[in-house]
PDB file of N, CA and C in Angstrom:
ATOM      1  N   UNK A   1     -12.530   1.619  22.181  1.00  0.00           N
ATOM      2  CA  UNK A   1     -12.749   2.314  20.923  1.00  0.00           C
ATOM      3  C   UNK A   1     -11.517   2.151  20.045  1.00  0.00           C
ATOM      4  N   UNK A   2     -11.814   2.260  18.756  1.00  0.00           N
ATOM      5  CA  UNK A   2     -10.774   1.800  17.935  1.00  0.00           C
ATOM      6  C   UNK A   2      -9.952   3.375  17.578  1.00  0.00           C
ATOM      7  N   UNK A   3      -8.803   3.539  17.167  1.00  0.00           N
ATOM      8  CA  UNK A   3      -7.990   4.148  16.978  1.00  0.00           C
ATOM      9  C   UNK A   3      -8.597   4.815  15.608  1.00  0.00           C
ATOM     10  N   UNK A   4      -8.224   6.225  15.523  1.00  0.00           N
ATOM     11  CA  UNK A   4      -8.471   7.067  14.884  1.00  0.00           C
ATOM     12  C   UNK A   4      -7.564   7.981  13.935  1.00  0.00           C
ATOM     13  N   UNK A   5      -7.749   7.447  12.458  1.00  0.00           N
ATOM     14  CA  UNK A   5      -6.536   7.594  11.094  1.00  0.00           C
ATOM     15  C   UNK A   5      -6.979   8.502  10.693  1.00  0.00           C
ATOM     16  N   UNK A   6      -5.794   9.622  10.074  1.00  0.00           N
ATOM     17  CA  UNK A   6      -6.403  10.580   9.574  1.00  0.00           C
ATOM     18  C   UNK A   6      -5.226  10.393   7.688  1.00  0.00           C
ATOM     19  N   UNK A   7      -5.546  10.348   6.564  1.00  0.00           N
ATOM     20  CA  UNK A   7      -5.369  10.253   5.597  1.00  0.00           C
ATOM     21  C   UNK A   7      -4.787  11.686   4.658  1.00  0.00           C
ATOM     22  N   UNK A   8      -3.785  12.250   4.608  1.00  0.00           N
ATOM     23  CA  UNK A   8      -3.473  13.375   3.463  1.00  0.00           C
ATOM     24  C   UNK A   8      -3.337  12.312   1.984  1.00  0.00           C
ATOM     25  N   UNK A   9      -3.754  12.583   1.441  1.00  0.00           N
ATOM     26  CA  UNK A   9      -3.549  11.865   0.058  1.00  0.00           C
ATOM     27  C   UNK A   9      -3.435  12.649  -1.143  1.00  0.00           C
ATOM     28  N   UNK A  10      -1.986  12.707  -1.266  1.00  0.00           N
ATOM     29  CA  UNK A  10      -1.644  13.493  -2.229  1.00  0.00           C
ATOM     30  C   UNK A  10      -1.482  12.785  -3.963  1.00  0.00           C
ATOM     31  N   UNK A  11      -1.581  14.010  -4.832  1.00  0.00           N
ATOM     32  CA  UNK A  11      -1.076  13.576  -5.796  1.00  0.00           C
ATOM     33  C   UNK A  11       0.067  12.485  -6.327  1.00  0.00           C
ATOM     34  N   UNK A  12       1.115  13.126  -5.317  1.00  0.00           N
ATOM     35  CA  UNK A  12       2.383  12.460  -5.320  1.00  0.00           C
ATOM     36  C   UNK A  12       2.504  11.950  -4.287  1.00  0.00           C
ATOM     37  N   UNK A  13       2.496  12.147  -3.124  1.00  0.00           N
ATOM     38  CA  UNK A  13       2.850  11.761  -1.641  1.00  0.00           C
ATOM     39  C   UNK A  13       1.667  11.859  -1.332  1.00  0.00           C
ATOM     40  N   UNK A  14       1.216  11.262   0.431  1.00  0.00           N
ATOM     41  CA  UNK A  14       0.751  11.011   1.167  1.00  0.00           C
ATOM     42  C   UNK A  14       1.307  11.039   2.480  1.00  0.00           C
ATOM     43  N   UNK A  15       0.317  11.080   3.541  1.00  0.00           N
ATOM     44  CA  UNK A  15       1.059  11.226   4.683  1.00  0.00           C
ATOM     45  C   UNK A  15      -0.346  10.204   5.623  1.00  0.00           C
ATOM     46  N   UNK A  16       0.027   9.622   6.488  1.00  0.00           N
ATOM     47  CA  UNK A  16      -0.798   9.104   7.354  1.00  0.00           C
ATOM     48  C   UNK A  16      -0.598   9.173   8.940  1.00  0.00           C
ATOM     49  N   UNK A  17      -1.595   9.497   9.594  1.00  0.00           N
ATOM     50  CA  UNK A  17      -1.756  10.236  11.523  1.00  0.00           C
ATOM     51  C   UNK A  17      -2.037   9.368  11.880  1.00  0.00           C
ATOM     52  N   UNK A  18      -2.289   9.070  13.055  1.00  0.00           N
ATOM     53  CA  UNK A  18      -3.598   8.305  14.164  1.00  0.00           C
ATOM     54  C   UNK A  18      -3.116   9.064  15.214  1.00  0.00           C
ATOM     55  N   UNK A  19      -4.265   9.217  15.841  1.00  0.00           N
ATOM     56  CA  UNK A  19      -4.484  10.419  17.071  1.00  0.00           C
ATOM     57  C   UNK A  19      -4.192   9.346  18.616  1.00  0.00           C
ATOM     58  N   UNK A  20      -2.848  10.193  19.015  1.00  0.00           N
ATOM     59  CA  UNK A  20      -2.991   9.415  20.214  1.00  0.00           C
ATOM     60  C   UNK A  20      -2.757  10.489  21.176  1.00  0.00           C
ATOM     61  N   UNK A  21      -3.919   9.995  22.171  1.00  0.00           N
ATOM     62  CA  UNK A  21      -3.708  11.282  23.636  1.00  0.00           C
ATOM     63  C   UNK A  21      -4.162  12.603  22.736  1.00  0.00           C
ATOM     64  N   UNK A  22      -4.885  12.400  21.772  1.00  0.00           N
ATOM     65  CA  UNK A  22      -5.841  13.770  21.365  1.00  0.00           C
ATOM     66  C   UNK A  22      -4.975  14.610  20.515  1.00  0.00           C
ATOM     67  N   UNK A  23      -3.512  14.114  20.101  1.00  0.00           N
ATOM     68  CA  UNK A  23      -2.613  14.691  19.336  1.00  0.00           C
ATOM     69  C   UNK A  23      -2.577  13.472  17.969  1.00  0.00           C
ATOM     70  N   UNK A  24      -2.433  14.076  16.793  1.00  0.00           N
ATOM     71  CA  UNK A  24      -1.894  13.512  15.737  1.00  0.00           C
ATOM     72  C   UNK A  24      -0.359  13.308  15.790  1.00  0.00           C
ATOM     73  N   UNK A  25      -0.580  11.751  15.372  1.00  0.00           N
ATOM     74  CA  UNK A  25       1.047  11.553  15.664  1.00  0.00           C
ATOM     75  C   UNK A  25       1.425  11.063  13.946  1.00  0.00           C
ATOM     76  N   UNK A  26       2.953  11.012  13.033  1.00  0.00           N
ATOM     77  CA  UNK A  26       2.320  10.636  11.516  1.00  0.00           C
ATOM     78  C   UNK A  26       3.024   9.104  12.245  1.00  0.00           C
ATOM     79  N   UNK A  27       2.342   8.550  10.745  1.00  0.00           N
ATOM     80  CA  UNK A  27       3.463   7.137  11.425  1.00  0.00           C
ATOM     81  C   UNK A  27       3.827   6.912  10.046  1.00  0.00           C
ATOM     82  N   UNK A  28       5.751   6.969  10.532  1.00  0.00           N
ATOM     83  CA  UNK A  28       6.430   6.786   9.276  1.00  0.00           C
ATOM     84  C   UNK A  28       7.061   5.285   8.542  1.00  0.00           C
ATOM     85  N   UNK A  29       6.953   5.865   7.253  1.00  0.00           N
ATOM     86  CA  UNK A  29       7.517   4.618   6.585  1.00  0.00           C
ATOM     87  C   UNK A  29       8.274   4.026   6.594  1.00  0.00           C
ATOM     88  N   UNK A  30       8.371   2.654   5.652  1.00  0.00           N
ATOM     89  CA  UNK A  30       9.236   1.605   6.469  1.00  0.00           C
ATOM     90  C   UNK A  30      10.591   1.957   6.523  1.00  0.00           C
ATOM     91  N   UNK A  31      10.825   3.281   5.668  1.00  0.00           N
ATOM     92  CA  UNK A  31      11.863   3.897   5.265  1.00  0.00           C
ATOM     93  C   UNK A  31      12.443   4.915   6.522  1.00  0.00           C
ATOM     94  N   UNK A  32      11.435   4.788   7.122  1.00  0.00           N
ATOM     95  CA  UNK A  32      11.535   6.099   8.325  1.00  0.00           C
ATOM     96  C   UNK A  32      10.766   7.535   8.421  1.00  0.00           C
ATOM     97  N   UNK A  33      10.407   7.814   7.168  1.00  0.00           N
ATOM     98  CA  UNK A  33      10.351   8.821   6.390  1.00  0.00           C
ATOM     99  C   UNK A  33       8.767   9.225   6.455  1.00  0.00           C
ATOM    100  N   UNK A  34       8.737  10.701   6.540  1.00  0.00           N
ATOM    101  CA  UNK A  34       6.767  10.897   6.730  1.00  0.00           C
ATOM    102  C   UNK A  34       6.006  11.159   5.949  1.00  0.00           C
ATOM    103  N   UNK A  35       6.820  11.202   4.583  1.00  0.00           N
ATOM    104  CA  UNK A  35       5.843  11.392   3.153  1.00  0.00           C
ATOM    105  C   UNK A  35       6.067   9.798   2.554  1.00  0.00           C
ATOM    106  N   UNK A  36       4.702   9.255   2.024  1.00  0.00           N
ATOM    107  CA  UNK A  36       4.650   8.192   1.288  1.00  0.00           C
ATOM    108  C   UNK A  36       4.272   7.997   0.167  1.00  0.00           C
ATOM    109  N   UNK A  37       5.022   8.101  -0.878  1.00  0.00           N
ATOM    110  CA  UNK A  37       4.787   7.850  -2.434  1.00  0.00           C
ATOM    111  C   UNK A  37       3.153   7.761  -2.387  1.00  0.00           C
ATOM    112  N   UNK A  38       2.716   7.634  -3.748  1.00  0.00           N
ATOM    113  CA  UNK A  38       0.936   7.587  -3.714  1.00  0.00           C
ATOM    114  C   UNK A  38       1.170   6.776  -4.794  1.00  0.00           C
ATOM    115  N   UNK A  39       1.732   5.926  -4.586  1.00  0.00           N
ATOM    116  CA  UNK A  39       2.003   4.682  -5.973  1.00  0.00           C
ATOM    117  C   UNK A  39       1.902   3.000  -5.301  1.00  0.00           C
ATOM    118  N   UNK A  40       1.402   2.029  -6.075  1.00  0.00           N
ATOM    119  CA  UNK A  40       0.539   1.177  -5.491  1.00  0.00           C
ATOM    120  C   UNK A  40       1.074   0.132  -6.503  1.00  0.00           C
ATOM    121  N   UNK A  41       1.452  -0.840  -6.598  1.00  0.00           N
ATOM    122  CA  UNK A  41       2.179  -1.666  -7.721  1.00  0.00           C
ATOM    123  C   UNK A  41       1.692  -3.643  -7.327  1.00  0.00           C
ATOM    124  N   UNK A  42       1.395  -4.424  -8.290  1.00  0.00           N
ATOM    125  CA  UNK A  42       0.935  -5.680  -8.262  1.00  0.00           C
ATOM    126  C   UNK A  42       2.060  -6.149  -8.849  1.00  0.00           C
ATOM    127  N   UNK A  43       2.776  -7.233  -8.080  1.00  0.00           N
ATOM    128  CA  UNK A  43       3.753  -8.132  -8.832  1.00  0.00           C
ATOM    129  C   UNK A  43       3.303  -9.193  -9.530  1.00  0.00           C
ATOM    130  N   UNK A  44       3.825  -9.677 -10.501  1.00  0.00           N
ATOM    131  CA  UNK A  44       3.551 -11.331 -10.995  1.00  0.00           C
ATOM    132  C   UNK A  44       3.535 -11.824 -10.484  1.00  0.00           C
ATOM    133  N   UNK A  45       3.719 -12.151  -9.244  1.00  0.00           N
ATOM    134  CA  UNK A  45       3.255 -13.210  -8.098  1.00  0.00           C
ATOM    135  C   UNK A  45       1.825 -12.514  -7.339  1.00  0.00           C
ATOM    136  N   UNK A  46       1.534 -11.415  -7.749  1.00  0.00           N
ATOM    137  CA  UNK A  46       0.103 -10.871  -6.590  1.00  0.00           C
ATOM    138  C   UNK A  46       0.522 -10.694  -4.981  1.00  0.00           C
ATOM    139  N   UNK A  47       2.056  -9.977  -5.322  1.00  0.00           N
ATOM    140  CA  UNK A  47       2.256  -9.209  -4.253  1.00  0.00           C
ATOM    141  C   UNK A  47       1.826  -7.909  -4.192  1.00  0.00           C
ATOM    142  N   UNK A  48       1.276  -7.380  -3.527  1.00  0.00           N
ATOM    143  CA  UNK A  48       0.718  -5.415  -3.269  1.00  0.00           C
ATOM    144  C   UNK A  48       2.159  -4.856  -2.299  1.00  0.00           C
ATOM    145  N   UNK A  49       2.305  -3.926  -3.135  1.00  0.00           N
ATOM    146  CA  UNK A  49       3.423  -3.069  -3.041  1.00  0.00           C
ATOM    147  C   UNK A  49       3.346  -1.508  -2.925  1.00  0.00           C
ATOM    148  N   UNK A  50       3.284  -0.688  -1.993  1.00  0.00           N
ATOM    149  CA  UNK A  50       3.104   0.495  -1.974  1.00  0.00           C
ATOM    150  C   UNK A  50       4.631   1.406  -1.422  1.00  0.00           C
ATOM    151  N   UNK A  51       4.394   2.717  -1.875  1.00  0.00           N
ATOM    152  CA  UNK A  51       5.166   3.625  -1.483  1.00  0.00           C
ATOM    153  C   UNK A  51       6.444   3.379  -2.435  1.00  0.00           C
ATOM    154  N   UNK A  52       7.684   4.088  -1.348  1.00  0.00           N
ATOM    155  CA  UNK A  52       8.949   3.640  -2.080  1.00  0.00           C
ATOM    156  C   UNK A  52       8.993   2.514  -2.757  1.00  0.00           C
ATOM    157  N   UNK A  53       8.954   1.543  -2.420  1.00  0.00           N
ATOM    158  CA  UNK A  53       8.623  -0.029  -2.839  1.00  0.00           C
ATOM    159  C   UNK A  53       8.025  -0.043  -4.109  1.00  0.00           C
ATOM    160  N   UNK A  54       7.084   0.324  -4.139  1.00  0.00           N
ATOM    161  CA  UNK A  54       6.198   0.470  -5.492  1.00  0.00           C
ATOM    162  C   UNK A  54       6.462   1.254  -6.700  1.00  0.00           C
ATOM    163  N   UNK A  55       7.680   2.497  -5.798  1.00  0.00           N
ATOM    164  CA  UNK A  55       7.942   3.717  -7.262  1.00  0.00           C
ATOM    165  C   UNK A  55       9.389   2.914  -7.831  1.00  0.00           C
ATOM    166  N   UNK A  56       9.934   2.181  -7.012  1.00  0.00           N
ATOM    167  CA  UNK A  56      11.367   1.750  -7.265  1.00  0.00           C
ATOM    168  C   UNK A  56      11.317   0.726  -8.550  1.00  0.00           C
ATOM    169  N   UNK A  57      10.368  -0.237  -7.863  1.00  0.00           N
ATOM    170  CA  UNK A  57       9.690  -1.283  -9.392  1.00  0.00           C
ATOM    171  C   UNK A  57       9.302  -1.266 -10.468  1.00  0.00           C
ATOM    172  N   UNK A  58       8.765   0.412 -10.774  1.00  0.00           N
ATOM    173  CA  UNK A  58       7.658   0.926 -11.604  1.00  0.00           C
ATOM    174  C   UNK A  58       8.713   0.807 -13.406  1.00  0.00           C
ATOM    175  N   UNK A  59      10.083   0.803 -13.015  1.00  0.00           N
ATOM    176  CA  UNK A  59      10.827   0.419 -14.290  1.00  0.00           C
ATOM    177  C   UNK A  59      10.220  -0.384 -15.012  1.00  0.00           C
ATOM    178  N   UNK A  60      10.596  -1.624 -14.297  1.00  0.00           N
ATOM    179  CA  UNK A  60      10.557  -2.907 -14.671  1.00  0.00           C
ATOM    180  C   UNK A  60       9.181  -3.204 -14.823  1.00  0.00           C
ATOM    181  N   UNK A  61       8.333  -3.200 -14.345  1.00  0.00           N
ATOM    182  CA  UNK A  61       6.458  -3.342 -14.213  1.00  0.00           C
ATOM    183  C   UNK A  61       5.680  -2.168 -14.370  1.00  0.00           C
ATOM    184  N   UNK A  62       5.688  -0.949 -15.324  1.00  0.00           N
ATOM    185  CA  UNK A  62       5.075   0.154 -15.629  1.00  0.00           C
ATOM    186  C   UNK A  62       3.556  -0.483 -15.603  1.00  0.00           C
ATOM    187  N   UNK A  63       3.202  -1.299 -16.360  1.00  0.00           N
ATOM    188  CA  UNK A  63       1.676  -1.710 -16.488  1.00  0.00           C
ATOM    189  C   UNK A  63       0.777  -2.278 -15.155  1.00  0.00           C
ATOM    190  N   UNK A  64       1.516  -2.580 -14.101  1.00  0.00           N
ATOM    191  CA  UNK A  64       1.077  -2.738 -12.748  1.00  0.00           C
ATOM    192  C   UNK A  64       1.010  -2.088 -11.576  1.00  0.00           C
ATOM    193  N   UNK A  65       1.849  -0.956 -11.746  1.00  0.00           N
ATOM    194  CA  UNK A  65       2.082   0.175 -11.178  1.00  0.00           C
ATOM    195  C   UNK A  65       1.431   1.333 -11.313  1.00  0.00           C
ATOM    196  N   UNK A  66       0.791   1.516 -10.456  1.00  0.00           N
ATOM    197  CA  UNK A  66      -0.587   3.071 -10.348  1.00  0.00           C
ATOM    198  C   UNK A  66      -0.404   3.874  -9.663  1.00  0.00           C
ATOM    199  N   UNK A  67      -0.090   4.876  -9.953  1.00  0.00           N
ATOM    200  CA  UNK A  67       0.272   6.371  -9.841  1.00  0.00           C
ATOM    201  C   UNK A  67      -0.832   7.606 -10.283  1.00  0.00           C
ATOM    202  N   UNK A  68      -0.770   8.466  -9.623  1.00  0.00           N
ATOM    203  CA  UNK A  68      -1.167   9.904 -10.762  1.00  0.00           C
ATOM    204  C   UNK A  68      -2.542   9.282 -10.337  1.00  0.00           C
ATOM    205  N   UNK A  69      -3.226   8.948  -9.475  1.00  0.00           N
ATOM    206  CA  UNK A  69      -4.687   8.284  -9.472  1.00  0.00           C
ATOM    207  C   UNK A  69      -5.533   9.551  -9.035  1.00  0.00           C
ATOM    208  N   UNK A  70      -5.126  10.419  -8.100  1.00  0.00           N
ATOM    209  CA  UNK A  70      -6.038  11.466  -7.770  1.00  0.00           C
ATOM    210  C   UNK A  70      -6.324  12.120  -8.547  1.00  0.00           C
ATOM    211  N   UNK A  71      -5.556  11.911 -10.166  1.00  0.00           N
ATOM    212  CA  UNK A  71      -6.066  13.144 -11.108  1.00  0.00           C
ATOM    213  C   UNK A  71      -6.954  12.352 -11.700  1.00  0.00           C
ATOM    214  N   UNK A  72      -7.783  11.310 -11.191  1.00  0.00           N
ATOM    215  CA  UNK A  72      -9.083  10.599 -12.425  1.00  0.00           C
ATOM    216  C   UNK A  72     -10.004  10.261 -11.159  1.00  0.00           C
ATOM    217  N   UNK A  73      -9.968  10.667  -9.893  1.00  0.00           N
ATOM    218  CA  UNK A  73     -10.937  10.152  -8.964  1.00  0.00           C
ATOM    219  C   UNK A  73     -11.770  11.070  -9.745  1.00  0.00           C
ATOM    220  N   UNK A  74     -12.899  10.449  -9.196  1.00  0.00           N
ATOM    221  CA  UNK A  74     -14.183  11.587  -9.167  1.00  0.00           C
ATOM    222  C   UNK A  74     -14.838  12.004 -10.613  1.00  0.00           C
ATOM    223  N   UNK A  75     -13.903  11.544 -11.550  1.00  0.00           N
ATOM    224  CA  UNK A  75     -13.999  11.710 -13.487  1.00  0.00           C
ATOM    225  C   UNK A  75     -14.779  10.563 -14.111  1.00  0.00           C
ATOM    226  N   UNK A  76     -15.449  10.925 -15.327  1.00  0.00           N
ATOM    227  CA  UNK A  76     -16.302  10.089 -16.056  1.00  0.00           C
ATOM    228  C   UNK A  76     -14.840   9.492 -17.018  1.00  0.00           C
ATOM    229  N   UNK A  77     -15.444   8.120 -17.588  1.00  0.00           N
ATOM    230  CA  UNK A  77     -14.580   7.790 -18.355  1.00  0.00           C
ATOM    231  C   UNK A  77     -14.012   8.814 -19.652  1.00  0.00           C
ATOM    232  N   UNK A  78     -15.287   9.062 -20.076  1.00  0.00           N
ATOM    233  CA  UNK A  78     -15.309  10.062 -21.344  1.00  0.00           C
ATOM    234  C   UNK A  78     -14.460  11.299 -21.261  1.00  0.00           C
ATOM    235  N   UNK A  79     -14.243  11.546 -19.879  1.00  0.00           N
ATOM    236  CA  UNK A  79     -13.660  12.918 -19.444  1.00  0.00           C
ATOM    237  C   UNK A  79     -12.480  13.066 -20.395  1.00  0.00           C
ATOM    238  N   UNK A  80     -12.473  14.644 -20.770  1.00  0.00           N
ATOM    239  CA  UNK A  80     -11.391  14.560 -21.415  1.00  0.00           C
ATOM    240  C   UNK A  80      -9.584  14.564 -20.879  1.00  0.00           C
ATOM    241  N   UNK A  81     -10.078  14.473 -19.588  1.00  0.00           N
ATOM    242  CA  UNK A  81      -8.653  14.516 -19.076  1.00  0.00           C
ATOM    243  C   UNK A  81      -8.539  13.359 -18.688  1.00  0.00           C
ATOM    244  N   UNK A  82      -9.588  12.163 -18.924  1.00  0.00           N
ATOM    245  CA  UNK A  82      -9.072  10.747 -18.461  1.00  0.00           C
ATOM    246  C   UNK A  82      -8.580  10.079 -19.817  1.00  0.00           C
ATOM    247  N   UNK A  83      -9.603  10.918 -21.152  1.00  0.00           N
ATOM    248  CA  UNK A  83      -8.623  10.326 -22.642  1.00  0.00           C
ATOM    249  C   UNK A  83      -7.218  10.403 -22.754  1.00  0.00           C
ATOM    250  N   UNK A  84      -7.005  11.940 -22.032  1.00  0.00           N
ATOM    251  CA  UNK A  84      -5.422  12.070 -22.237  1.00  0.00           C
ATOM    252  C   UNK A  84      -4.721  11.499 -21.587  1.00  0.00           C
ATOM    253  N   UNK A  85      -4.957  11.406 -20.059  1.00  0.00           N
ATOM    254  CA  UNK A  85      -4.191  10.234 -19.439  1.00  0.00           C
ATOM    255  C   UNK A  85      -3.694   8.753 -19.798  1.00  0.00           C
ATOM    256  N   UNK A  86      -4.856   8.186 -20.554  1.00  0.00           N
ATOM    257  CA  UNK A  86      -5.157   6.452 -21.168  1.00  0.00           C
ATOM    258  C   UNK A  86      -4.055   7.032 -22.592  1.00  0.00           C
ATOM    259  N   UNK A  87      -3.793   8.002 -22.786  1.00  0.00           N
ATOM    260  CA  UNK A  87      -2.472   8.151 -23.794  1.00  0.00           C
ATOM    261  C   UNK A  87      -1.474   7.716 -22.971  1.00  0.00           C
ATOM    262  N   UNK A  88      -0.814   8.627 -22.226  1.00  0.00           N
ATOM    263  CA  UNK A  88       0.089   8.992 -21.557  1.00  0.00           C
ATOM    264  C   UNK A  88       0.952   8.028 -20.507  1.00  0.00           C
ATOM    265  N   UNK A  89      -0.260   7.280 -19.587  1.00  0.00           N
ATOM    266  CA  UNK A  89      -0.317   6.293 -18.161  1.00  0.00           C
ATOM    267  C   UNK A  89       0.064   4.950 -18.880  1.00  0.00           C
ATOM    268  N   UNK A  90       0.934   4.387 -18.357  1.00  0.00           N
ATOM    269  CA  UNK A  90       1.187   2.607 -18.892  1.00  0.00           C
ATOM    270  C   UNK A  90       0.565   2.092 -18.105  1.00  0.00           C
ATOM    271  N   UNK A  91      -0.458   2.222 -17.276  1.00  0.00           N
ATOM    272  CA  UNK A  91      -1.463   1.652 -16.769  1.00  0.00           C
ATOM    273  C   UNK A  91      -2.661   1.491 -17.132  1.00  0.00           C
ATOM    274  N   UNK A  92      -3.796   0.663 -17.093  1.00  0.00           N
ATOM    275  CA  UNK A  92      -4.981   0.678 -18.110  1.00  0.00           C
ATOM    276  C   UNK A  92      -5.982   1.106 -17.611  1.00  0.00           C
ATOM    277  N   UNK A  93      -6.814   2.009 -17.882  1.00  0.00           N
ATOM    278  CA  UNK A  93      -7.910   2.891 -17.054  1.00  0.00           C
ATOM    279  C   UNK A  93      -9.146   2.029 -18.201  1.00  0.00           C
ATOM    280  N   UNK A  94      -9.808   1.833 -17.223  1.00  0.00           N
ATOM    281  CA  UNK A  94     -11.310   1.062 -17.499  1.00  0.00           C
ATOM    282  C   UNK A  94     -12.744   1.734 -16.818  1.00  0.00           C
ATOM    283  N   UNK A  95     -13.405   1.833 -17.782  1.00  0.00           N
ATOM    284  CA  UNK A  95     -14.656   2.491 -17.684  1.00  0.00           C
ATOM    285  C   UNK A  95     -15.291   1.410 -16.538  1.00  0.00           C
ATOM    286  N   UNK A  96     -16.080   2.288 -15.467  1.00  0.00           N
ATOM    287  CA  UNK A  96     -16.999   1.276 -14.514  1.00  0.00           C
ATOM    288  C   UNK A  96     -18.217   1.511 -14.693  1.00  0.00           C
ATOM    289  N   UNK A  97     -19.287   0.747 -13.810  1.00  0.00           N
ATOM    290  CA  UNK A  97     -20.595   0.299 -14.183  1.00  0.00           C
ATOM    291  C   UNK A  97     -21.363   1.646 -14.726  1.00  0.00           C
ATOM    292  N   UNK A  98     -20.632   2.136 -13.873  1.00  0.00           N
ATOM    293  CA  UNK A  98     -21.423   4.487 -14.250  1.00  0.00           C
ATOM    294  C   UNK A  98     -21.017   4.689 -15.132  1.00  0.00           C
ATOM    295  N   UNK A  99     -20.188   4.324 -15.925  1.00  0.00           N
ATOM    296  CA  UNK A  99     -19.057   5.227 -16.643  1.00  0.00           C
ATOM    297  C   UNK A  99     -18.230   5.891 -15.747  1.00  0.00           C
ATOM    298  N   UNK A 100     -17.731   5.982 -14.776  1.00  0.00           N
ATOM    299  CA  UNK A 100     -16.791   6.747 -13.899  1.00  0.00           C
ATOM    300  C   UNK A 100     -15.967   5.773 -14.467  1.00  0.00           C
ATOM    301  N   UNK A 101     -13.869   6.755 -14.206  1.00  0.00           N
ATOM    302  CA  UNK A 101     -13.107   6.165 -14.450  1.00  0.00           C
ATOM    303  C   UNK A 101     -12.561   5.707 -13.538  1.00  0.00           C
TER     304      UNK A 101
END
């Protein structure tokens, strides 16, 4: 049987488990560390970059770098808290086939 992940996904941080011997164990980042940024970044080369890694870059590459995502899961494009975001976010939020954002 395959191993069993359990996901906190925070606004800001994240944390990730897998259950071993019936206990949650977290497994930490490459940093050492048991909270993981919730930021996700694409380089000009189409490298995927997460966590520390991803918030450190976010200077230099704001428009590839995605953050703040749990506050538009689950939202219509139209929503008014996804207009204010598409102010705010140097990232580009695009309407999908539903209109969800």
């Amino acid at each position: 049987m395959g191993k069993i992940v359990g996901i906190d996904l925070g606004t800001t941080n994240s944390v990730v488990a897998v259950l071993e011997g019936g206990e949650p164990v977290v497994i930490p980042t490459a940093e050492g560390g048991r909270l993981c940024p919730s930021v996700v970044a694409f380089t000009k080369t189409d490298e995927r970059l997460v966590g520390q890694t991803a918030r450190r870059q976010a200077i230099v590459n704001p428009e590839n770098t995605i953050f703040s995502i749990k506050r538009l899961m689950g939202r219509r494009y139209d929503d008014p808290e996804v207009e204010k975001a598409r102010q705010i976010l140097p990232y580009k939020i695009i309407s999908g086939p539903a209109g969800d954002a």
